[in-house]
Structures are given as structure tokens and as C-alpha cells.
N, C-alpha and C. Protein backbone atom coordinates (compact mmCIF):
# COMPACT_ATOMS: atom_id res chain seq x y z
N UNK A 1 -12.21 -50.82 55.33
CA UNK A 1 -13.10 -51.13 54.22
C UNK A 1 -12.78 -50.20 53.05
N UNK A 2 -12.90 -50.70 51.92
CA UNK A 2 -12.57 -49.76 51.03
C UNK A 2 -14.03 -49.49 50.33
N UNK A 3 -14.27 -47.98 50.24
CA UNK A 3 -15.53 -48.02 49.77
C UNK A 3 -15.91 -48.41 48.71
N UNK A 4 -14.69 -47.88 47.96
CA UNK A 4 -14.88 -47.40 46.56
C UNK A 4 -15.09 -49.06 45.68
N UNK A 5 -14.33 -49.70 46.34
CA UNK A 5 -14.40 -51.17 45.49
C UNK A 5 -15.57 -51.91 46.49
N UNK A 6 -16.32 -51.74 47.26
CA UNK A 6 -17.38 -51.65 47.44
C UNK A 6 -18.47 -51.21 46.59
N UNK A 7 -18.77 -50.23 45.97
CA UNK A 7 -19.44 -49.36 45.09
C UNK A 7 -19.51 -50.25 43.71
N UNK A 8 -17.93 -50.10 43.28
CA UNK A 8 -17.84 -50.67 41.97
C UNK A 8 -18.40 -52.32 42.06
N UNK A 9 -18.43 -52.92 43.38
CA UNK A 9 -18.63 -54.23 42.96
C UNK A 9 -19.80 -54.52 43.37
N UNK A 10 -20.54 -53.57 43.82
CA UNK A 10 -22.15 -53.54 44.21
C UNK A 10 -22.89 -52.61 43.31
N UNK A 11 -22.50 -52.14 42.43
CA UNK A 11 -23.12 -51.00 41.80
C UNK A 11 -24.69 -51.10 41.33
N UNK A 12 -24.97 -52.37 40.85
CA UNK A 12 -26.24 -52.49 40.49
C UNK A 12 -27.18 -52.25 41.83
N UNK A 13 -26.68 -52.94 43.00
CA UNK A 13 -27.07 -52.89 44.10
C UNK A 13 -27.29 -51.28 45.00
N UNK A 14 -26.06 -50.41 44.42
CA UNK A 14 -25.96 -49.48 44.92
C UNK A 14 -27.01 -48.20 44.39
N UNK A 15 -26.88 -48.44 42.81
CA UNK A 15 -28.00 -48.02 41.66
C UNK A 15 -29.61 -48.16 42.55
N UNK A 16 -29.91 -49.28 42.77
CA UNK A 16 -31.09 -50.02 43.01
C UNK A 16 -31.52 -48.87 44.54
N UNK A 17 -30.66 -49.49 44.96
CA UNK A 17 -30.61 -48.34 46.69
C UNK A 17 -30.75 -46.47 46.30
N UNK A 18 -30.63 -46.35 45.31
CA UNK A 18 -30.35 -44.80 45.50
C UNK A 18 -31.28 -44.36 44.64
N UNK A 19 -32.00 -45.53 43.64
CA UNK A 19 -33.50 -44.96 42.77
C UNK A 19 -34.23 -44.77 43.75
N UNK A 20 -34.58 -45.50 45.26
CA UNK A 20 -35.53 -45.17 45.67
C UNK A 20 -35.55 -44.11 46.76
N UNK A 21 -34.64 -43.35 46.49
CA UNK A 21 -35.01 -41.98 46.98
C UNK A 21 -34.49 -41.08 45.77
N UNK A 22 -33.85 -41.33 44.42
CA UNK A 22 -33.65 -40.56 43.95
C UNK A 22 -34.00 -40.98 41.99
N UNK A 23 -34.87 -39.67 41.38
CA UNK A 23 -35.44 -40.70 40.02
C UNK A 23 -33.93 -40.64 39.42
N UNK A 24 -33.98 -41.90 39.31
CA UNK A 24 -33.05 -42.60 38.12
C UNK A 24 -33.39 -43.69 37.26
N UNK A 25 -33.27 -43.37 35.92
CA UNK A 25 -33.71 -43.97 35.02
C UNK A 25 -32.36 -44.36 33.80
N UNK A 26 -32.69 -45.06 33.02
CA UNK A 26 -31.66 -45.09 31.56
C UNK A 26 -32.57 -43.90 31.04
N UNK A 27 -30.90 -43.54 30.74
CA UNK A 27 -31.03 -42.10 29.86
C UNK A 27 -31.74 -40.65 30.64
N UNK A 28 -31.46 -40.99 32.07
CA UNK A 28 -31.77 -40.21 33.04
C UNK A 28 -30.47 -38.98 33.17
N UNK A 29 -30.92 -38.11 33.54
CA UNK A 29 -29.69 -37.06 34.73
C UNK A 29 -29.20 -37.82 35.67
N UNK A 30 -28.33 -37.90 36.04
CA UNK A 30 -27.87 -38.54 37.34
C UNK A 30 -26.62 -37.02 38.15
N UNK A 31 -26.78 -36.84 38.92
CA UNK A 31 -26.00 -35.36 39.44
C UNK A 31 -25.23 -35.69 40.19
N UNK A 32 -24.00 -35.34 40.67
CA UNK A 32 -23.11 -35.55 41.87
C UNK A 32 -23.49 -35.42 42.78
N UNK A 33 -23.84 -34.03 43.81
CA UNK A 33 -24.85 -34.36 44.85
C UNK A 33 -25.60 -35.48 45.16
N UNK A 34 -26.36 -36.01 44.03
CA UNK A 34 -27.25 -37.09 44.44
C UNK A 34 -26.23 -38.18 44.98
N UNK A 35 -25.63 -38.07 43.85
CA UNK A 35 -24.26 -39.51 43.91
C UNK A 35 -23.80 -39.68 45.66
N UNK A 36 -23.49 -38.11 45.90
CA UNK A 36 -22.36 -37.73 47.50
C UNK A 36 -24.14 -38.57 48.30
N UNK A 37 -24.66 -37.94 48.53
CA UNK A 37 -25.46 -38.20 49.56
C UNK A 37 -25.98 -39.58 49.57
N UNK A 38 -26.02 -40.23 48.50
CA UNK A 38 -26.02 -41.77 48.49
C UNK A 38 -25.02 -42.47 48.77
N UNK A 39 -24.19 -41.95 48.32
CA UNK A 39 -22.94 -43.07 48.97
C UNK A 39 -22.75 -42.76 50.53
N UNK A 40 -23.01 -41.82 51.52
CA UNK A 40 -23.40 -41.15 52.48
C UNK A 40 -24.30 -42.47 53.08
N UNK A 41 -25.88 -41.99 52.33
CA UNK A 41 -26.77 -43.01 52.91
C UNK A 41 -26.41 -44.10 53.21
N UNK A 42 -25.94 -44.77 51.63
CA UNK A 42 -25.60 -45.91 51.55
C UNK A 42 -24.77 -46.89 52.44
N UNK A 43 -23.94 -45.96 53.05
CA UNK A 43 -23.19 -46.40 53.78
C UNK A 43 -23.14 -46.37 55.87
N UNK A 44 -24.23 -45.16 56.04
CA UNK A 44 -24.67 -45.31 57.19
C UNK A 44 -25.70 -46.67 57.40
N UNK A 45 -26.41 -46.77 56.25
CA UNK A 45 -26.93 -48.26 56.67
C UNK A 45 -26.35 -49.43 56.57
N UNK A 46 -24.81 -49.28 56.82
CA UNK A 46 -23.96 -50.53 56.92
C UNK A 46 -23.07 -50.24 57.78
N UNK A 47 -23.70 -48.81 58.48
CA UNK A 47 -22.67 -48.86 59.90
C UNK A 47 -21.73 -48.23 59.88
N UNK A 48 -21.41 -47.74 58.85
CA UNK A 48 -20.04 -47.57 57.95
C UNK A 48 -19.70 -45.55 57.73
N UNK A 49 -19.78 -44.88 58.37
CA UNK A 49 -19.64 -43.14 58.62
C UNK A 49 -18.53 -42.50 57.41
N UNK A 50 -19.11 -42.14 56.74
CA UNK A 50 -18.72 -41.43 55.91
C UNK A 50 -19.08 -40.14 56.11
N UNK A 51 -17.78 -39.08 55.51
CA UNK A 51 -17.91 -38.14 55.72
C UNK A 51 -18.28 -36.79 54.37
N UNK A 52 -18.46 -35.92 54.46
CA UNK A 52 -18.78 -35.43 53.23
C UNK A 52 -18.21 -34.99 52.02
N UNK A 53 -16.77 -34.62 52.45
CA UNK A 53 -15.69 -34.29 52.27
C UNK A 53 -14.81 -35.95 51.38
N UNK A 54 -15.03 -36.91 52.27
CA UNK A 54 -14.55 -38.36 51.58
C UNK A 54 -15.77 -38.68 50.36
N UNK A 55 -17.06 -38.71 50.77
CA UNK A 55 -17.84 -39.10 49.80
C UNK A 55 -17.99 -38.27 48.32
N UNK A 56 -17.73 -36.92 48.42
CA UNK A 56 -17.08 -36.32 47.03
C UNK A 56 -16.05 -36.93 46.65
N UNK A 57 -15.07 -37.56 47.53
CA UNK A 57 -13.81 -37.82 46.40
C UNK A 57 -14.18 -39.46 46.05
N UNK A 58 -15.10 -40.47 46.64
CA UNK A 58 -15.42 -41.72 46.25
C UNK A 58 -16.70 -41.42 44.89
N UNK A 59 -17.21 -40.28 45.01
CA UNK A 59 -18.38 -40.31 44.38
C UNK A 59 -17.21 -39.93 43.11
N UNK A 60 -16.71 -38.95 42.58
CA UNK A 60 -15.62 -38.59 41.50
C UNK A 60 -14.97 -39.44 41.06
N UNK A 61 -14.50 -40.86 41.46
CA UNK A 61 -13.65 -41.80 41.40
C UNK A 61 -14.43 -42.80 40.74
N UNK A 62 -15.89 -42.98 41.72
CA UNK A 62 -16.99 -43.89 41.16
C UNK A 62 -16.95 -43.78 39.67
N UNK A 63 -17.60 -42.31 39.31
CA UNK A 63 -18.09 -41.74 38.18
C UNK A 63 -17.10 -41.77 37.14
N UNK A 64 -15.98 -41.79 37.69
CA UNK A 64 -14.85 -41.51 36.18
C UNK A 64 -14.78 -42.81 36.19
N UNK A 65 -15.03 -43.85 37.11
CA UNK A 65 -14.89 -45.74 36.45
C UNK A 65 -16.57 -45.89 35.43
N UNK A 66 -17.13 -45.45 36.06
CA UNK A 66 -18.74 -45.71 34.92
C UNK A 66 -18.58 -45.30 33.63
N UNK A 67 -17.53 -43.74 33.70
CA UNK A 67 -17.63 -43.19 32.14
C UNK A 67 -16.75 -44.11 31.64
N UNK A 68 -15.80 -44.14 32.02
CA UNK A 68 -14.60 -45.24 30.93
C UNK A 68 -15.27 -46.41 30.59
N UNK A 69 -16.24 -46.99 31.77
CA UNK A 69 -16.98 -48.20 30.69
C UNK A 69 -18.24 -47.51 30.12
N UNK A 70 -18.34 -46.33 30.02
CA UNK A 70 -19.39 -45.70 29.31
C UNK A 70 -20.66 -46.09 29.42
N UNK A 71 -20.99 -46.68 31.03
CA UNK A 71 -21.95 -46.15 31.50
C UNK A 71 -22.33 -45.06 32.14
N UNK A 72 -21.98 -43.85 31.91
CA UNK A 72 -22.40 -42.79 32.13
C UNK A 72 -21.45 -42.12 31.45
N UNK A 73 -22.29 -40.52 30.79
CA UNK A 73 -21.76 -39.65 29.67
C UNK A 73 -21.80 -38.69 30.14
N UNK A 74 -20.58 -37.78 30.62
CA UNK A 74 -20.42 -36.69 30.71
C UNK A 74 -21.71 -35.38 30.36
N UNK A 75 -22.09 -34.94 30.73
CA UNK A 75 -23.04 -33.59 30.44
C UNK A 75 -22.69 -32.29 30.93
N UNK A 76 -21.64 -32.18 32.04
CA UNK A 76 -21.21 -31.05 32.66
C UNK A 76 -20.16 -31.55 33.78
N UNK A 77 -19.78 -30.70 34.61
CA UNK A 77 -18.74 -30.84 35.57
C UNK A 77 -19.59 -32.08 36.89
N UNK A 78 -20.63 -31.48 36.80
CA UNK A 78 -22.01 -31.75 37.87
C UNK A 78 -22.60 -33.20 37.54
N UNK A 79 -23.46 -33.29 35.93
CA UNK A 79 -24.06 -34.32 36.00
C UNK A 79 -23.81 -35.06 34.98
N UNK A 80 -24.11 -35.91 35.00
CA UNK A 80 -24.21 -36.88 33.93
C UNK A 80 -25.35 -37.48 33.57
N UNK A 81 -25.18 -38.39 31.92
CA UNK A 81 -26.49 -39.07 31.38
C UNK A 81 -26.72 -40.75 31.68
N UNK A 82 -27.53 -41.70 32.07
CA UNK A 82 -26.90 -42.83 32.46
C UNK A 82 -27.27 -43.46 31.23
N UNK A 83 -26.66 -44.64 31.28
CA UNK A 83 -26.04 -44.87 29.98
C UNK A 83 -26.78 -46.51 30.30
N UNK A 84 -27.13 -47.40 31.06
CA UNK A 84 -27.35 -48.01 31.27
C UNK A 84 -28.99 -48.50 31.93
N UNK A 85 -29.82 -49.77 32.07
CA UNK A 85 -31.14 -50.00 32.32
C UNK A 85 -31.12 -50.56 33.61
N UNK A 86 -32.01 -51.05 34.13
CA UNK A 86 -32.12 -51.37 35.77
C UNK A 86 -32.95 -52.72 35.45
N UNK A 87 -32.61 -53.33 36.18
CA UNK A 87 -33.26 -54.80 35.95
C UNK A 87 -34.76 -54.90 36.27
N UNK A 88 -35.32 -54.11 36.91
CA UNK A 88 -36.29 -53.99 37.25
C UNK A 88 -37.39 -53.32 36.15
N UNK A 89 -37.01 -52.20 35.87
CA UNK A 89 -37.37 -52.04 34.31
C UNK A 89 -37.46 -52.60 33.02
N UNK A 90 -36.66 -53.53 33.20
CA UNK A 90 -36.83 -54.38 31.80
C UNK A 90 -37.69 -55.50 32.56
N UNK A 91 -38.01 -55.89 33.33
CA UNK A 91 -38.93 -57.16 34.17
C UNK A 91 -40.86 -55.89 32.95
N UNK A 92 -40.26 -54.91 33.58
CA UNK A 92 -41.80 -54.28 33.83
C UNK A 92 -41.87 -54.24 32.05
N UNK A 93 -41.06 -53.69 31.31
CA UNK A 93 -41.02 -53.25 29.82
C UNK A 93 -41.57 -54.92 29.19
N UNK A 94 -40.89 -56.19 29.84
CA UNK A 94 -41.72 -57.45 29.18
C UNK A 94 -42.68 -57.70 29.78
N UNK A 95 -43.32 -57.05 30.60
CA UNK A 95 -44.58 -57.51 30.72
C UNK A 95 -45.75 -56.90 30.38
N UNK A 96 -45.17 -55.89 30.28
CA UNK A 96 -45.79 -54.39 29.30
C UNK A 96 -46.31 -55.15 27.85
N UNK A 97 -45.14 -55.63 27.60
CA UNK A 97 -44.93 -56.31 26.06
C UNK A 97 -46.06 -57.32 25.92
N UNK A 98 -45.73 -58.36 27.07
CA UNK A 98 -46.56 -59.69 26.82
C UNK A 98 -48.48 -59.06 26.82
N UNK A 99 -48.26 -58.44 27.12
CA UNK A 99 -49.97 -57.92 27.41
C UNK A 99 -50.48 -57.12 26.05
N UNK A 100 -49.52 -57.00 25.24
CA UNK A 100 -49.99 -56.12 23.69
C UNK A 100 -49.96 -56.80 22.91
């Protein structure tokens, strides 16, 4: 299995999976750690053993494909800014709307 094109082609999916143990928002911090241990999680609940040592170098690989499409902006070696919204949030932001 390849993870990494796993990741990239589930990402919204993967995003979605890793807000709910970790806050992520647009225009949030998003940190590497968080990144390693989700793709970790992410992937023991598909059976799938990753190790910690591999999930730093998928999580680094992930992250430098998000910045080039500039969903996510560099802030340090560590974290980044996300650059992008969650579908779920914009559901809640129009209904926010329709009620004002």
C-alpha cells in the first residue's frame, strides 16, 4: 500500500479524521507531531502498522505536497498555517447565515 498516495487522495477525509482528536481549523496551527500521530492513527484503523520513524517521513512528504498547492504555509520547521476550510464548517457558517 502506498500511504502517501493514500493521504493525498483522501486528504479531506484524512483532515476530517484527525479534527476530531485534534483542533483544526482554516487558518489554524497545524504541527507535525499532530500530523505523525495521525497518520499513525489513521492508519491502525485500517489495519495498516505504521511505524514512527516511516510516519515522519510520509507526514514531511504529505506537507511539502499541501504547501506547493498552498494549502498550508510554512510558519517554522514544526508547524504550519492551514490554508484551507472543512466542509463541515461552511455547512455550519450557512446556517449561521440563514438565521440572521
Amino acid at each position: 500500500m502506498n500511504k502517501l498516495a493514500e493521504l493525498e487522495n483522501n486528504k479531506m477525509m484524512f483532515f476530517n479524521y484527525m479534527k476530531v482528536k485534534y483542533p483544526l481549523y482554516s487558518k489554524s496551527n497545524m504541527f507535525l507531531r499532530d500530523i505523525q500521530y495521525a497518520i499513525i492513527s489513521y492508519f491502525k484503523n485500517k489495519d495498516v502498522k505504521v511505524k514512527y520513524a516511516e510516519a515522519e517521513k510520509i507526514a514531511l512528504q504529505f506537507i511539502d505536497g499541501l504547501e506547493k498547492q498552498n494549502e498550508l504555509t510554512r510558519l517554522n520547521n514544526y508547524t504550519w498555517k492551514v490554508n484551507f476550510s472543512f466542509e463541515n464548517n461552511v455547512k455550519v457558517e450557512k446556517a449561521a447565515e440563514a438565521q440572521n
